[in-house]
N, C-alpha and C. Protein backbone atom coordinates (compact mmCIF):
# COMPACT_ATOMS: atom_id res chain seq x y z
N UNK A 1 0.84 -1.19 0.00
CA UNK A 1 0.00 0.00 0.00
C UNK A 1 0.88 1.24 0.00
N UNK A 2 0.65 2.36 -0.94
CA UNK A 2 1.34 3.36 -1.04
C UNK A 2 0.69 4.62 -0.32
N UNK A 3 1.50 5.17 -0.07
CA UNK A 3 1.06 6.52 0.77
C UNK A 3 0.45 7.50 0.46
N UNK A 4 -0.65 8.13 0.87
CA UNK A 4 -0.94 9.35 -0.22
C UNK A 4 -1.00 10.08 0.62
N UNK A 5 -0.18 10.42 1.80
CA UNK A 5 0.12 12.03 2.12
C UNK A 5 1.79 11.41 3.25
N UNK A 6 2.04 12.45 3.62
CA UNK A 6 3.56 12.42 4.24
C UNK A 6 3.29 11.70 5.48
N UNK A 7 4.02 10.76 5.92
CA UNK A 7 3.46 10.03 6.58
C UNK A 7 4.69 10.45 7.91
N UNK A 8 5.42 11.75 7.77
CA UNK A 8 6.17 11.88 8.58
C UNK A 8 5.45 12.55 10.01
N UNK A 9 5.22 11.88 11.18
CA UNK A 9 4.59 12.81 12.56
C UNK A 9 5.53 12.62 13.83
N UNK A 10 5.09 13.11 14.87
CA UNK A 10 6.17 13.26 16.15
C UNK A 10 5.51 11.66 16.58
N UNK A 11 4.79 10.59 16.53
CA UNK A 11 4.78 9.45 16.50
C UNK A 11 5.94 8.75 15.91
N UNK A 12 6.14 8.72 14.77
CA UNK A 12 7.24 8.11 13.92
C UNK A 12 8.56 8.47 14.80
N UNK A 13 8.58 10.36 14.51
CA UNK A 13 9.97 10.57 15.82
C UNK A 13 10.26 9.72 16.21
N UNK A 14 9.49 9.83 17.45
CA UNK A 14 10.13 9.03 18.58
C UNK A 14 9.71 7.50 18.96
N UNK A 15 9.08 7.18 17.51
CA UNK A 15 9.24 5.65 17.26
C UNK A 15 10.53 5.11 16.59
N UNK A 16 11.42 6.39 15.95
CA UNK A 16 12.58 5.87 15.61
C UNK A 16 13.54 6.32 16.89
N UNK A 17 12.94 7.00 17.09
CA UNK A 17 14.54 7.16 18.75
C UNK A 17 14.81 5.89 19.55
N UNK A 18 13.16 5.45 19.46
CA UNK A 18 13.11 3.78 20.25
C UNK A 18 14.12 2.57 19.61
N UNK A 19 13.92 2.84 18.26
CA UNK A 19 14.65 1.44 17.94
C UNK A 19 16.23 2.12 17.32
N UNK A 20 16.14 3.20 17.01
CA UNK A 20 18.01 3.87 17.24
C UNK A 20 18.58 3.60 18.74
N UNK A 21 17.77 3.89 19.61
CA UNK A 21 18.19 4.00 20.90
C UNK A 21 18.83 2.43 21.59
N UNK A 22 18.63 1.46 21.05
CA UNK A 22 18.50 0.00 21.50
C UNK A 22 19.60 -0.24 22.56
N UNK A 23 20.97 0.31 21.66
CA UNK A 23 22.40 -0.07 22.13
C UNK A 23 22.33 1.02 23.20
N UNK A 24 21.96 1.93 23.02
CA UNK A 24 22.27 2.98 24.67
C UNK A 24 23.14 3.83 24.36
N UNK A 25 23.71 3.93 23.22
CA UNK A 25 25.36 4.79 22.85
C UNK A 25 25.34 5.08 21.48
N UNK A 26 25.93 5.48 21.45
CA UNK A 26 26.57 6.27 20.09
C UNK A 26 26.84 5.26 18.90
N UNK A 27 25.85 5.32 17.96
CA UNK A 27 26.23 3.83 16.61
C UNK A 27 27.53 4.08 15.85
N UNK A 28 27.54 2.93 15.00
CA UNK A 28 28.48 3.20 13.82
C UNK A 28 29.44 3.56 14.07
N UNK A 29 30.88 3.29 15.35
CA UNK A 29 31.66 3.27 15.66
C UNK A 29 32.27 4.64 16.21
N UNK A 30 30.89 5.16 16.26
CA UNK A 30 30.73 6.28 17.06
C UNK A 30 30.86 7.87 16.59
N UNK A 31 30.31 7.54 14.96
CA UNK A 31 30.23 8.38 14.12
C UNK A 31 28.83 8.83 13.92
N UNK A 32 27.84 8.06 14.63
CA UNK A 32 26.28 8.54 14.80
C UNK A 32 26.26 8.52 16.30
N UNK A 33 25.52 10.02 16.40
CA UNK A 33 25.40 10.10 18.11
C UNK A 33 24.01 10.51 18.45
N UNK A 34 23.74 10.28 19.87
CA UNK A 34 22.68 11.29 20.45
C UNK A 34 21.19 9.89 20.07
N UNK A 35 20.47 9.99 20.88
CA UNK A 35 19.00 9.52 20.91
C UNK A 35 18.39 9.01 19.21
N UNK A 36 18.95 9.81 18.43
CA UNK A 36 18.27 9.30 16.93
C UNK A 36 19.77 8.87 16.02
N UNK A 37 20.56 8.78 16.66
CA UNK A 37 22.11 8.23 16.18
C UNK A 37 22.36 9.25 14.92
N UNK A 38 22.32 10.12 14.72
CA UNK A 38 22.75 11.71 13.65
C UNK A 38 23.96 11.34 13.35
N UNK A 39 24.29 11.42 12.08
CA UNK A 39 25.18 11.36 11.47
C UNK A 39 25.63 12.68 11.42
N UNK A 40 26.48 13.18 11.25
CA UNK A 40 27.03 14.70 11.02
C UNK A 40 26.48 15.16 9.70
N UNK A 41 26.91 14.17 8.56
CA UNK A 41 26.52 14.75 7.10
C UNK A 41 24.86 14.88 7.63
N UNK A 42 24.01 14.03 8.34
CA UNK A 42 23.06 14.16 7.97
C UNK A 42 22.30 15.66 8.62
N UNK A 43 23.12 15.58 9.68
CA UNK A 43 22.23 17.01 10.88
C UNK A 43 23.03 18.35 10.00
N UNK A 44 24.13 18.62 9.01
CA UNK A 44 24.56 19.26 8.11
C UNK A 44 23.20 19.58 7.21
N UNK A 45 22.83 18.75 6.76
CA UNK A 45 21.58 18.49 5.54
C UNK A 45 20.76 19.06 6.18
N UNK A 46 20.20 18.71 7.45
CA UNK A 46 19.50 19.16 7.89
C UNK A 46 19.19 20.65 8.13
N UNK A 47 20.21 21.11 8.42
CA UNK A 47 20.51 22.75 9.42
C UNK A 47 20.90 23.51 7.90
N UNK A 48 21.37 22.74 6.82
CA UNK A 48 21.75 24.20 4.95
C UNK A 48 20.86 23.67 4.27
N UNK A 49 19.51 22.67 4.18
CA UNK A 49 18.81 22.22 3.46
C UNK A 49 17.02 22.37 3.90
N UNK A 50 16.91 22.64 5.21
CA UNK A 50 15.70 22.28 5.69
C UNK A 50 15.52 23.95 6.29
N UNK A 51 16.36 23.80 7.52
CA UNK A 51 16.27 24.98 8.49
C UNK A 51 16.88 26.22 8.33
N UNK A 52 18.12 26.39 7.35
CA UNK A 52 18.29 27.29 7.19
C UNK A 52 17.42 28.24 6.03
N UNK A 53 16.87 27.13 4.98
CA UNK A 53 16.16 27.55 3.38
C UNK A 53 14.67 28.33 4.43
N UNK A 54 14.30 27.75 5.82
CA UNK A 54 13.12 28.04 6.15
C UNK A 54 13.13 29.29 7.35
N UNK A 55 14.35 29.87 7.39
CA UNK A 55 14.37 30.90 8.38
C UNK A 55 14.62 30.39 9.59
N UNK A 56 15.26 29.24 10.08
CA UNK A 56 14.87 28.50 11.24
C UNK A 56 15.92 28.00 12.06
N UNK A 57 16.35 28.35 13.19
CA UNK A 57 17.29 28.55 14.00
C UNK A 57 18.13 27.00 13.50
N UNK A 58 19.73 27.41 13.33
CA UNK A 58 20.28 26.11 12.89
C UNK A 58 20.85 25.88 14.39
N UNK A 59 21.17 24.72 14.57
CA UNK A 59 22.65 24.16 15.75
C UNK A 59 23.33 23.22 15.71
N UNK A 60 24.03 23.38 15.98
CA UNK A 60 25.58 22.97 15.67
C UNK A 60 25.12 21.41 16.32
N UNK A 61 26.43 20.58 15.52
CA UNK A 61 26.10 18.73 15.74
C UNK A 61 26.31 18.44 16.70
N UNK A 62 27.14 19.61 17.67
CA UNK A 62 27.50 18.84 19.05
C UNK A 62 25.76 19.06 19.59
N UNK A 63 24.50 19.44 19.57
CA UNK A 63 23.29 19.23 19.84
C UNK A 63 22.43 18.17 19.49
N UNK A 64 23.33 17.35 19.32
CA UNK A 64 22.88 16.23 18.41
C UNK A 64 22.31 14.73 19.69
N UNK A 65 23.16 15.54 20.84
CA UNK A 65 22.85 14.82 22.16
C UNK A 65 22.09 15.25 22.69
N UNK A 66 21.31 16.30 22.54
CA UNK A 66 20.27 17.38 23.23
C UNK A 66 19.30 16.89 22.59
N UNK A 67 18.26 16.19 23.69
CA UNK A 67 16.60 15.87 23.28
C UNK A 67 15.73 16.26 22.60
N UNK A 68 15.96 17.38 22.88
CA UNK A 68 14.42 18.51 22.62
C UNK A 68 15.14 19.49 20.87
N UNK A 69 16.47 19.59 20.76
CA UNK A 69 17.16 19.92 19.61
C UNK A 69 16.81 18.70 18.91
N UNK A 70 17.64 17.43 19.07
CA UNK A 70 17.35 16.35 18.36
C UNK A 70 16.31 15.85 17.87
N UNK A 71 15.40 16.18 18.31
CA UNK A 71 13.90 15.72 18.40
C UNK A 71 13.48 16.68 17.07
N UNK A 72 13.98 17.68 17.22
CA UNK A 72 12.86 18.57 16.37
C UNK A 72 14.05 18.07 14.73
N UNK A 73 14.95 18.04 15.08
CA UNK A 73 15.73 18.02 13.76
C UNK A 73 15.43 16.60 13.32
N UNK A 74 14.94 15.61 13.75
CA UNK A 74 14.75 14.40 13.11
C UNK A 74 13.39 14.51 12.74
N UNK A 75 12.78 15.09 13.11
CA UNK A 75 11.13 15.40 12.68
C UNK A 75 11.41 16.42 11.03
N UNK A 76 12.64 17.19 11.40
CA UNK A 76 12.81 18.22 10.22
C UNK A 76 13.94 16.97 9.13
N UNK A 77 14.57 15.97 9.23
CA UNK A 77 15.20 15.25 8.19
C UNK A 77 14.21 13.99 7.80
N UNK A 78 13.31 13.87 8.73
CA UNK A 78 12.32 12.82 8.14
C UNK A 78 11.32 13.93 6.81
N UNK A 79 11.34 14.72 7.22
CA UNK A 79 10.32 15.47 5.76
C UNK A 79 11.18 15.94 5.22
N UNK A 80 12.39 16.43 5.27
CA UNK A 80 13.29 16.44 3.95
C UNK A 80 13.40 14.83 3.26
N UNK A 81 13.84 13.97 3.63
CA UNK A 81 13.83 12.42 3.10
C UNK A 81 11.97 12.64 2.72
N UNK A 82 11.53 12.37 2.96
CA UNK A 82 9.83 12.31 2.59
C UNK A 82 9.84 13.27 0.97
N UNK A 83 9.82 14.45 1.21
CA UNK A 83 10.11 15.34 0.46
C UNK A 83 10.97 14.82 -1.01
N UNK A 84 12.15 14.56 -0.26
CA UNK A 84 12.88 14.07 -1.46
C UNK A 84 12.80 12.55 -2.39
N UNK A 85 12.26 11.96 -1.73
CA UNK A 85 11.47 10.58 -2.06
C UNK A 85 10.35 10.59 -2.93
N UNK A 86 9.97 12.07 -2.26
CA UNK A 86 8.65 12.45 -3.62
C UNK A 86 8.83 12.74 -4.62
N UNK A 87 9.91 13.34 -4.47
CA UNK A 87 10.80 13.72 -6.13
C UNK A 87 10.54 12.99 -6.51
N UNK A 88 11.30 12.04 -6.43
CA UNK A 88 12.21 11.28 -7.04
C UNK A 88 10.93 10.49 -7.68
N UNK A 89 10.37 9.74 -6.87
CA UNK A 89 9.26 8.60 -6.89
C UNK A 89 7.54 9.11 -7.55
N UNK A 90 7.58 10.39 -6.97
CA UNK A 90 6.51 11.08 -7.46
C UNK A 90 5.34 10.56 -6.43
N UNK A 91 5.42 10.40 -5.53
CA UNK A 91 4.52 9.53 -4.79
C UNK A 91 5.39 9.76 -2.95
N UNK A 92 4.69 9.62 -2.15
CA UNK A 92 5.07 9.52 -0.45
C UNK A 92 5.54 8.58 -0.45
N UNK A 93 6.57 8.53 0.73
CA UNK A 93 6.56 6.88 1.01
C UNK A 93 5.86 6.72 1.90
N UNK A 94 5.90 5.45 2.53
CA UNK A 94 5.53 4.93 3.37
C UNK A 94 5.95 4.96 4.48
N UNK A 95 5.69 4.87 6.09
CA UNK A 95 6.17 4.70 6.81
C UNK A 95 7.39 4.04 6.36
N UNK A 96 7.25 2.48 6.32
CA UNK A 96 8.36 1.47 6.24
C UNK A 96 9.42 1.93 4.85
N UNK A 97 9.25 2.62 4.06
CA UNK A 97 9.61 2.68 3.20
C UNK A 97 10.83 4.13 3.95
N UNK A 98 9.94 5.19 4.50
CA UNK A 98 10.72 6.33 5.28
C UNK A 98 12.09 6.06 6.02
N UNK A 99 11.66 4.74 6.93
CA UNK A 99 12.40 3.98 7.90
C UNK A 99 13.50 3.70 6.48
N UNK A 100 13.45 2.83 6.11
CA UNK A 100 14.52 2.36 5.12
C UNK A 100 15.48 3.92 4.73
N UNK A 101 14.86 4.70 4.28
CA UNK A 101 15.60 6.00 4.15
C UNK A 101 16.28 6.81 5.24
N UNK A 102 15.92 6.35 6.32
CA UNK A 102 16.63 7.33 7.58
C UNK A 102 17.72 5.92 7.88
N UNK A 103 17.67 4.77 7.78
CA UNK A 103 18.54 3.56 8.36
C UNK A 103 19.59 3.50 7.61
N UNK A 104 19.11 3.73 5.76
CA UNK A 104 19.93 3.03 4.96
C UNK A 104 20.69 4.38 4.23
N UNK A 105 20.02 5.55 4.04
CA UNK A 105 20.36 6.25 3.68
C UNK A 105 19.18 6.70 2.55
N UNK A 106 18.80 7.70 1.77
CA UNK A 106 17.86 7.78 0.31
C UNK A 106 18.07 7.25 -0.66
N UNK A 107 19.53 7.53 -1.27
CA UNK A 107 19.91 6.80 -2.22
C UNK A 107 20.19 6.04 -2.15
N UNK A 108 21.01 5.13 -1.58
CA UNK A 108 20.95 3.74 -1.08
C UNK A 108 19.98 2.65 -0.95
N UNK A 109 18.71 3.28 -0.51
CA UNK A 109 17.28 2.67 -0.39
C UNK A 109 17.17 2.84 -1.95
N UNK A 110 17.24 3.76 -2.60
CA UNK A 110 16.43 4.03 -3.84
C UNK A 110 17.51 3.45 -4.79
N UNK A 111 19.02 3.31 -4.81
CA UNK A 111 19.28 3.27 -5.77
C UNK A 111 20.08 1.56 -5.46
N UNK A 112 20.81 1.54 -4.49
CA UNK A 112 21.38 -0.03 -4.24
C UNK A 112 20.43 -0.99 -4.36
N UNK A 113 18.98 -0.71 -3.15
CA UNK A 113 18.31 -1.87 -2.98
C UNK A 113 16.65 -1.43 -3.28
N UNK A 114 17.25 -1.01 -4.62
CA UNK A 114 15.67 -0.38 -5.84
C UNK A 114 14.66 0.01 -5.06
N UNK A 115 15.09 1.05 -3.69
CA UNK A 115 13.50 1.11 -3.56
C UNK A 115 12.42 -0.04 -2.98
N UNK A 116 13.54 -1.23 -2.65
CA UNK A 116 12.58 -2.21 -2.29
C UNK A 116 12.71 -2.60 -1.07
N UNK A 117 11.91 -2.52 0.11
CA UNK A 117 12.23 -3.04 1.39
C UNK A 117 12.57 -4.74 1.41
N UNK A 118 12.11 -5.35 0.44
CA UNK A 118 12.52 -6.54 0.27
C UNK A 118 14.00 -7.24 -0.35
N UNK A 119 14.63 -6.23 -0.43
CA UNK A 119 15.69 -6.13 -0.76
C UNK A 119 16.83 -6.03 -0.12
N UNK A 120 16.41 -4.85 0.83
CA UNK A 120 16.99 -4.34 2.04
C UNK A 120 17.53 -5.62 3.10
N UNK A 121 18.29 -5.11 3.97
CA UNK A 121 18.89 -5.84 5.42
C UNK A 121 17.89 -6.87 5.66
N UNK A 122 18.09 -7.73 6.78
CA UNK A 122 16.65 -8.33 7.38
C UNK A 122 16.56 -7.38 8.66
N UNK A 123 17.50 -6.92 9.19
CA UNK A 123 17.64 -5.90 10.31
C UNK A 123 16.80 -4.44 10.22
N UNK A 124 16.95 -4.14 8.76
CA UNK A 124 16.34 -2.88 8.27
C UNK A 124 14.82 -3.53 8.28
N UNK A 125 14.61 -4.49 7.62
CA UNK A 125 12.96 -5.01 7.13
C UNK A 125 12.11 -5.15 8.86
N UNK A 126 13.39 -5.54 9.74
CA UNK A 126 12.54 -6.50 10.97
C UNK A 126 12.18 -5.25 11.20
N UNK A 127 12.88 -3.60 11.68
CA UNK A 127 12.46 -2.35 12.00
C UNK A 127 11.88 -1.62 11.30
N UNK A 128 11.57 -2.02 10.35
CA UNK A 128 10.41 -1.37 9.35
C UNK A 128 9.20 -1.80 9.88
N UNK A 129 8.64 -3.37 10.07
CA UNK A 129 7.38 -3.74 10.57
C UNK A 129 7.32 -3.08 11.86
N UNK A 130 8.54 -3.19 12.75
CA UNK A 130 8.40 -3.07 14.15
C UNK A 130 7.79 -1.23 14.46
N UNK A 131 8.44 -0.73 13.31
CA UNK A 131 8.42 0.71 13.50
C UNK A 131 6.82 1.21 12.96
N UNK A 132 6.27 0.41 11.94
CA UNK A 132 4.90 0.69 11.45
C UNK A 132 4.30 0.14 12.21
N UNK A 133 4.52 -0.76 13.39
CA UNK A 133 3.38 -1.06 14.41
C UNK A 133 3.40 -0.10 15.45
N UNK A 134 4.49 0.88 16.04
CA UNK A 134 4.43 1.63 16.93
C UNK A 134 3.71 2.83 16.65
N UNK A 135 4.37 3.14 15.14
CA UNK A 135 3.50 4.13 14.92
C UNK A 135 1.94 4.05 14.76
N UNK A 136 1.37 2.86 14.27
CA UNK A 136 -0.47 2.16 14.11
C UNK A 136 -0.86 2.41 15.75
N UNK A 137 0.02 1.57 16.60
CA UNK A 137 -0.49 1.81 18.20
C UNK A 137 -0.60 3.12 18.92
N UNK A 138 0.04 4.55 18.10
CA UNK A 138 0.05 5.63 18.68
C UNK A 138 -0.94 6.34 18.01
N UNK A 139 -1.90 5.81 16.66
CA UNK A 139 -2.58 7.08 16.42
C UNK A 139 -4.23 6.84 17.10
C-alpha cells in the first residue's frame, strides 16, 4: 500500500529514537550520536537544506545529544527524506519505506536496494514492521 500524504509525525519521531536508541550509545563506531544516532553529514543536511532555506534557527552537531534539539531536527530530516522521495518517486513513502531511508540512507534505499524493502537488510525489514506497528499503536 502506497502513501498518499507524508506520513512523517512526532509518532514516527520518537518511534525511531526507540529502535536507534537500543544499544544505549553512540552507533556506527561512534560516528552517529545522540537519541536518533545523527550522522554529522546528515544534521549538516538538515541545518543548509531544511532549516536554514526556512528561516529556522540552525545548531551545531555537538546538539545532536540534546533531546528537545534532536527531536525537532529528526522530525525536520524525516520530511526532507519524505520530500525528497517524492521527487524522485513522485509519490510519499511509506512509513516502512521512510524507515529504510533514515537507516539506509535515500539513495541507497532508492538506488542499491531499488527502492525495495525486500531487498533491504533483514535488520532494516525487521524495523520497518516493528516501527509501522508503533506508529499504528500511537494514532
Amino acid at each position: 500500500m502506497k502513501s498518499q500524504s507524508n506520513p512523517v509525525s512526532w509518532q514516527l519521531v520518537d518511534a525511531i529514537r526507540i529502535i536507534e536508541n537500543q544499544g544505549g550509545r553512540d552507533g556506527d563506531g561512534g560516528r552517529a550520536k545522540g537519541e536518533w544516532q545523527f550522522w554529522e553529514i546528515a544534521w549538516r543536511d538538515v541545518s543548509l537544506n531544511y532549516r536554514k532555506k526556512r528561516g529556522l534557527k540552525v545548531y551545531s552537531y555537538a546538539n545532536a545529544r540534546n533531546h528537545g534539539i534532536a527531536r525537532v531536527y529528526a522530525r525536520d530530516y524525516l520530511n526532507l527524506l519524505s520530500s525528497r522521495f517524492k521527487h524522485q518517486k513522485k509519490r510519499y513513502p511509506t512509513v516502512k519505506e521512510l524507515w529504510a531511508c533514515w537507516n539506509l540512507g535515500l539513495n541507497s534505499f532508492l538506488n542499491k536496494y531499488k527502492g525495495s524493502l525486500r531487498r533491504c537488510p533483514k535488520s532494516t525489514r525487521d524495523n520497518a514492521v516493528r516501527l509501522q506497528g508503533m506508529v499504528n499503536n500511537n494514532k
